[in-house]
Protein backbone atom coordinates (compact mmCIF):
# COMPACT_ATOMS: atom_id res chain seq x y z
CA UNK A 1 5.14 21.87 54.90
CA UNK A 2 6.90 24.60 52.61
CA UNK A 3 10.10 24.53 52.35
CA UNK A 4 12.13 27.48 53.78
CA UNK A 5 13.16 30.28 51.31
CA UNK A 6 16.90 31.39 51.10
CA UNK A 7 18.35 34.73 50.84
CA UNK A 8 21.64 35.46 49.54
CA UNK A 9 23.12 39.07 50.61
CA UNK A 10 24.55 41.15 48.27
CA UNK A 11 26.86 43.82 48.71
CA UNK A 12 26.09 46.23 46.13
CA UNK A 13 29.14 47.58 43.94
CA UNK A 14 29.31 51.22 45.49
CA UNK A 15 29.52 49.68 49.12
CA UNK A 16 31.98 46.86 48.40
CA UNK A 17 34.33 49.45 46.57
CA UNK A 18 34.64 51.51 49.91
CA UNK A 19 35.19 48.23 51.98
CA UNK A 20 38.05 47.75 49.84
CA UNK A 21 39.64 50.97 49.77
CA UNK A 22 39.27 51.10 53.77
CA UNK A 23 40.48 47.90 54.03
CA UNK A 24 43.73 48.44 51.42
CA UNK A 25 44.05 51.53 53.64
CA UNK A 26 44.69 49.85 56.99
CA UNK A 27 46.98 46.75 55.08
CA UNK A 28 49.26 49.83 53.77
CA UNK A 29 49.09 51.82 56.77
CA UNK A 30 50.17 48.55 59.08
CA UNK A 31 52.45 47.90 56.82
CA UNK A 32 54.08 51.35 56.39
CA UNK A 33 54.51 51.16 59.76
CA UNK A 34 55.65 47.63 60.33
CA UNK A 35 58.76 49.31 57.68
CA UNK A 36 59.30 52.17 59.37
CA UNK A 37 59.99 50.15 62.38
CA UNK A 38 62.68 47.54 60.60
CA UNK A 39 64.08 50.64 58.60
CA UNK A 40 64.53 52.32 62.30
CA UNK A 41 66.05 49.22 64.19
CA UNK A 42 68.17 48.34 60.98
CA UNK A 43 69.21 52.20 60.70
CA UNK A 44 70.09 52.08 64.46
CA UNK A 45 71.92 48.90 64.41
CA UNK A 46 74.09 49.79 61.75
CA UNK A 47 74.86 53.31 62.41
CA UNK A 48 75.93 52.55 66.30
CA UNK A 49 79.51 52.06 65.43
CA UNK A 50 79.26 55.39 63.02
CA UNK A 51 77.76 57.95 65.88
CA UNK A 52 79.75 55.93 68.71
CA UNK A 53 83.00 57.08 66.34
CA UNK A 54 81.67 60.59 65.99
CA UNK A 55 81.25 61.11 69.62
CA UNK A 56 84.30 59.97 70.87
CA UNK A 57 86.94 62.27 71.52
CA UNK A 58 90.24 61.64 70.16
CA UNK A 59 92.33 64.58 70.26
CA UNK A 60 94.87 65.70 67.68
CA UNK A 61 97.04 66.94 69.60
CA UNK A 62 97.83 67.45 73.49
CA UNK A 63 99.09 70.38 74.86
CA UNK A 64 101.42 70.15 78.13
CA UNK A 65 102.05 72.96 80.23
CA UNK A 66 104.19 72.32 83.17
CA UNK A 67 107.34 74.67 85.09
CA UNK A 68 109.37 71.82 86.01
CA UNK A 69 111.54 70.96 83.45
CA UNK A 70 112.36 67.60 85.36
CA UNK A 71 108.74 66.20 85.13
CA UNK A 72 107.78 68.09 81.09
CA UNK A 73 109.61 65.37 79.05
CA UNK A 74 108.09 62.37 81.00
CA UNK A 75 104.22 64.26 80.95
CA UNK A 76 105.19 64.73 76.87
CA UNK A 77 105.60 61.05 76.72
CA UNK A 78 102.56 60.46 77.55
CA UNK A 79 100.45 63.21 76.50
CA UNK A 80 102.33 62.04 72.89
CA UNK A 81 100.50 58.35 73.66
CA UNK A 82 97.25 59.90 73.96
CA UNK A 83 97.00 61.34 70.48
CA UNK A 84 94.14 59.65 67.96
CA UNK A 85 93.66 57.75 70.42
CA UNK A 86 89.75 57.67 72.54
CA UNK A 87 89.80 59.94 75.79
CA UNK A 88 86.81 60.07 77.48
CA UNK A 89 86.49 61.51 80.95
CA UNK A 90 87.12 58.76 82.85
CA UNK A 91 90.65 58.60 80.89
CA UNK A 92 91.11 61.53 81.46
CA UNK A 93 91.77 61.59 85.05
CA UNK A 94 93.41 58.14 84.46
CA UNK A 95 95.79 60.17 82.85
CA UNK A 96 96.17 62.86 85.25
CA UNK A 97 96.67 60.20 88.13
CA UNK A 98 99.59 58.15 86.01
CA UNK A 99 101.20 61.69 86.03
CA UNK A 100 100.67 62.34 89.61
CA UNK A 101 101.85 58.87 90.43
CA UNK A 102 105.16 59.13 88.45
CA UNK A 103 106.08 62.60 89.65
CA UNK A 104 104.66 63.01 93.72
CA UNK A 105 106.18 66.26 93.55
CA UNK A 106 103.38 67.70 91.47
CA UNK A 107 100.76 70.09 93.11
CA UNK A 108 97.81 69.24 90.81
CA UNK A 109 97.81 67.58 87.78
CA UNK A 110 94.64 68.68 85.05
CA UNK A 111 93.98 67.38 81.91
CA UNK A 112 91.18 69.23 79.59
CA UNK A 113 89.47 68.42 76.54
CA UNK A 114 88.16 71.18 73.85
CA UNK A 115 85.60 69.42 70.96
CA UNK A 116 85.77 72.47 69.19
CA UNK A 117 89.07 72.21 68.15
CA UNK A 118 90.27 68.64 68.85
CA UNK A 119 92.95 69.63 71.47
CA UNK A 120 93.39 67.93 74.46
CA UNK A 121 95.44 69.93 77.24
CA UNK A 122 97.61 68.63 80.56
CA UNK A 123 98.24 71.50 83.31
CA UNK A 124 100.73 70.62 85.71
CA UNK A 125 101.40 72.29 88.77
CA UNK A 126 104.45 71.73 90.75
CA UNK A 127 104.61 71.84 94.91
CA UNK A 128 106.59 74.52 96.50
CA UNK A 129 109.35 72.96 98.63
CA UNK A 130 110.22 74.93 101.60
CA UNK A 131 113.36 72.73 102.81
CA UNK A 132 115.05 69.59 102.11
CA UNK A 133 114.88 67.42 105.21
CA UNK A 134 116.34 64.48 106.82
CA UNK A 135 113.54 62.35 107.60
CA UNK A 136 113.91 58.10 108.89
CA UNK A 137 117.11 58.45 107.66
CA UNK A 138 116.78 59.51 104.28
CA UNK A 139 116.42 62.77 102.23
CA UNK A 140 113.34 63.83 101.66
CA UNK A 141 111.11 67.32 100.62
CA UNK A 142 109.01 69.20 102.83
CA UNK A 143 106.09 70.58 100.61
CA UNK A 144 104.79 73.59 101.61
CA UNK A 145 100.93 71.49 102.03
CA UNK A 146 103.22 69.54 104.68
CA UNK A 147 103.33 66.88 102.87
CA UNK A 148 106.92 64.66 102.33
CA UNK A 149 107.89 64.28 98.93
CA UNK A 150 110.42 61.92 97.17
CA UNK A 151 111.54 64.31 94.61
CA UNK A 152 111.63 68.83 94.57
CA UNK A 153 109.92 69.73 91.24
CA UNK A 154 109.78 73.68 92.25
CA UNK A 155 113.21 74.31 92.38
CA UNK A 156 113.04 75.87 95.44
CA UNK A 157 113.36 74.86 99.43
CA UNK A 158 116.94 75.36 100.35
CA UNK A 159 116.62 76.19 103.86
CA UNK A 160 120.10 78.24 105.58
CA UNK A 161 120.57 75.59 108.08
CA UNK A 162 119.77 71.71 108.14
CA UNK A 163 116.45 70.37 109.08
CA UNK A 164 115.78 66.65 110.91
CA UNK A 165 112.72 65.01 110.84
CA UNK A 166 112.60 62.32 113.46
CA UNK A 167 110.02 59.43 113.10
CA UNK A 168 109.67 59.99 109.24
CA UNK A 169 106.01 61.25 109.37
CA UNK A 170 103.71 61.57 106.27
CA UNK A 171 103.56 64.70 106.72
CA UNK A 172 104.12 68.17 108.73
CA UNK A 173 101.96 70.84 107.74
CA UNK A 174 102.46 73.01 110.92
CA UNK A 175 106.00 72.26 110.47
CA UNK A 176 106.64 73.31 106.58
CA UNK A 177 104.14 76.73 108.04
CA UNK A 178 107.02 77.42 110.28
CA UNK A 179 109.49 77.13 107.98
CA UNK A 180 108.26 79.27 105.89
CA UNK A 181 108.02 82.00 108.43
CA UNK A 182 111.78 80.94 109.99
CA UNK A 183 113.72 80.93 107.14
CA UNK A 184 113.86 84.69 105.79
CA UNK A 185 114.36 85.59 109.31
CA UNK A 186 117.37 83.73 109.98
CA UNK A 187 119.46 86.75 109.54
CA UNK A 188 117.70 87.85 112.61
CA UNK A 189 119.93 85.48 115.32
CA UNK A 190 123.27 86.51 116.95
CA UNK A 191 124.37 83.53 115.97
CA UNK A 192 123.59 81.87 112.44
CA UNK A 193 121.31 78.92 112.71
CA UNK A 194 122.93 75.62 112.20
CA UNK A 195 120.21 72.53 112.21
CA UNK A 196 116.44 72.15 113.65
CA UNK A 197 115.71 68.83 115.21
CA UNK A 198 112.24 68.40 115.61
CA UNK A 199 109.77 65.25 117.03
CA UNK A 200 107.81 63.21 114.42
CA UNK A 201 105.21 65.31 114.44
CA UNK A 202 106.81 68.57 113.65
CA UNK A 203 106.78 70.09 117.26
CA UNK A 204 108.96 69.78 120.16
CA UNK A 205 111.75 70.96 118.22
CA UNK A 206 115.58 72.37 119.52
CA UNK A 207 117.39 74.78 116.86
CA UNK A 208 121.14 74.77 117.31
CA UNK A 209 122.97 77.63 116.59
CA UNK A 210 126.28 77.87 115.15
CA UNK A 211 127.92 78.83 118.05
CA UNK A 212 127.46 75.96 119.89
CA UNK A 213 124.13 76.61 121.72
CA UNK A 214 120.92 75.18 121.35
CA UNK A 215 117.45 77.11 121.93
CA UNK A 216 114.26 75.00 122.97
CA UNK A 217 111.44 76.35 120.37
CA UNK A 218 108.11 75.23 122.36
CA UNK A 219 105.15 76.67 119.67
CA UNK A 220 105.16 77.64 116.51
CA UNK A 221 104.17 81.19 117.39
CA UNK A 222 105.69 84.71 118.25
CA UNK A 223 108.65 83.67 115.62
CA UNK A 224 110.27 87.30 115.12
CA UNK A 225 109.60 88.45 118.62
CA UNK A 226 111.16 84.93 119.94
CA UNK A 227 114.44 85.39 117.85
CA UNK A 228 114.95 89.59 119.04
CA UNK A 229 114.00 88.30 122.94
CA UNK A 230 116.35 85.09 122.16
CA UNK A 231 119.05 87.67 121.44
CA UNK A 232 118.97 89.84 124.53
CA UNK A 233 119.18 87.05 127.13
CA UNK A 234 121.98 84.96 125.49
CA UNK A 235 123.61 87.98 124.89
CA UNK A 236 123.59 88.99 128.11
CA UNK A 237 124.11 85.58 129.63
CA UNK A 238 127.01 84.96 127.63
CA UNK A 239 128.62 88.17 128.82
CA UNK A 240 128.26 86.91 132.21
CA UNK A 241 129.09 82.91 131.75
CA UNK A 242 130.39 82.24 128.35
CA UNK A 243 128.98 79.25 126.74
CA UNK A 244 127.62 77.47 124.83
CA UNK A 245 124.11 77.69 126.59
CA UNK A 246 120.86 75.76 126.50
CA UNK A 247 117.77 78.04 126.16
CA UNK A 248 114.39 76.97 127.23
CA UNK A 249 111.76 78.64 124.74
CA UNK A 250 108.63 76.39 125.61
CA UNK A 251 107.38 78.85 128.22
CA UNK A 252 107.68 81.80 126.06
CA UNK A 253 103.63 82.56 126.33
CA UNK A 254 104.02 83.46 130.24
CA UNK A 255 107.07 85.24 129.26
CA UNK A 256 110.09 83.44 130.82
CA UNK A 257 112.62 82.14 128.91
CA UNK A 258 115.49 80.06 130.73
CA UNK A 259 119.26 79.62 130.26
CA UNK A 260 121.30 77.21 131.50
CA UNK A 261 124.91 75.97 130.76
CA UNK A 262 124.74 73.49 127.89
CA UNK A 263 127.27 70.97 128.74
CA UNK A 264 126.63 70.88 132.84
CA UNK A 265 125.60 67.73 134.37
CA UNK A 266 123.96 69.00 137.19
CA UNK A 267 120.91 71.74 137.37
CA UNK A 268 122.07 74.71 136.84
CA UNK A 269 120.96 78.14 137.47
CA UNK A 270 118.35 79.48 135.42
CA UNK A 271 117.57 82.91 134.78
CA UNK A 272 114.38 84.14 134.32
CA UNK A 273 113.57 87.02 131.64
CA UNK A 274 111.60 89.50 132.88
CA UNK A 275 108.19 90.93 130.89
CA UNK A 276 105.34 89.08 129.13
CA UNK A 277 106.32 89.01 125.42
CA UNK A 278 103.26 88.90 123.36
């Protein structure tokens, strides 16, 4: 039996040239990319700390604006802390609610960042105070939101006659409305207005007058044409009786207002006024 014949393949020289070049192609392409890839993470890795610097803002300098001189040096105090030093947005309004929490008396509180030119800037805004009251016992300021406030950063809220808070409320914001309205019209009464005593919640209040009588207010409403109707009827009542006298306000809206003797025990006679007085 013959013996089988073997064949040996070869490549010939053109053909084996072009594997290799394709195949030195792929090896330098794989590994030009496996390098880009290290170069990248290694790039990334080191440079976080670098671009993490570069986008933080730390201002140069802080700006406070602020019209209460009481609250500028302690808001300067901090806006001086702040400088160089990383404020993001969430500082930020850490920063604005430190300042709110050290001075209650502030409106609004706004601190603002500008990348352009490194400045940081703090806006407060003080409350308006329409009176100083007498609230639980203690001395407080009646915001013009309502709201009760330890300290009065707007320079502003004396009120001609004294004002009691009983209950110590929060706040009063129907109360601090009426006030505002009252107070440039207290010129308006016969008699100068001593104190307003009103309930916890800023109604049911009784304004005593400085000669001795007291007028039951009822609602905060028909303010100017309450004090000239006021006037008539005590004036006439104390023509007839003298006083001082208690007047009953509450049913103003159906137009009666009643007047009675202040200090009598007994009921006493009450006197209608005549006419609706919307």
């Amino acid at each position: 039996m013959a013996a089988k014949r073997k064949f040996k393949v070869r490549v010939r020289g053109k053909v084996r040239n072009q594997l290799l070049r394709r195949g030195g192609v792929a090896a330098g392409v794989t590994a030009g990319l496996l390098a880009a890839a290290w170069l990248a993470g290694y790039a990334v890795k080191n440079s976080r700390a670098f671009i993490e610097s570069r986008l933080q803002f730390r201002p140069e300098a802080v700006d406070v604006a602020c019209a209460s001189a009481d609250a500028l040096g302690s808001i300067r105090e901090l806006a001086s802390a702040a400088v160089k030093k990383p404020l993001s947005s969430g500082r930020a309004e850490a920063l604005a609610a430190e300042i709110k929490r050290r001075h209650p008396g502030l409106a609004s509180v706004s601190v603002s960042r500008n990348f352009l030119t490194r400045k940081a800037s703090i806006e407060a805004e003080p409350e308006e105070v329409v009176a100083q009251v007498l609230a639980g016992g203690a001395t407080a300021y009646l915001g013009v939101t309502g709201r009760l406030m330890a300290e009065n950063l707007s320079g502003a809220g004396e009120a001609p006659f004294a004002v009691e808070l009983r209950g110590g409320p929060g706040a009063a914001p129907e109360l601090a409305a009426f006030l505002a309205e009252l107070k440039p019209l207290a010129g308006l009464f016969y008699a100068q207005p001593a104190r307003l005593a009103c309930a916890g919640n800023g109604r049911d209040c009784s304004l005593w007058l400085r000669d001795g009588s007291v007028a039951l207010w009822g609602e905060f409403e028909f303010t100017r044409l309450k004090i000239l109707r006021l006037n008539e009827v005590m004036k006439d009542a104390l023509a007839k009786s003298g006083g001082p006298l208690r007047a009953d306000l509450r049913s103003f809206g159906e137009g009666k207002i009643f007047v009675s003797a202040l200090k009598q025990a007994a009921p006493s006679k009450r006197t209608k006024a005549a006419g609706a007085y919307r």
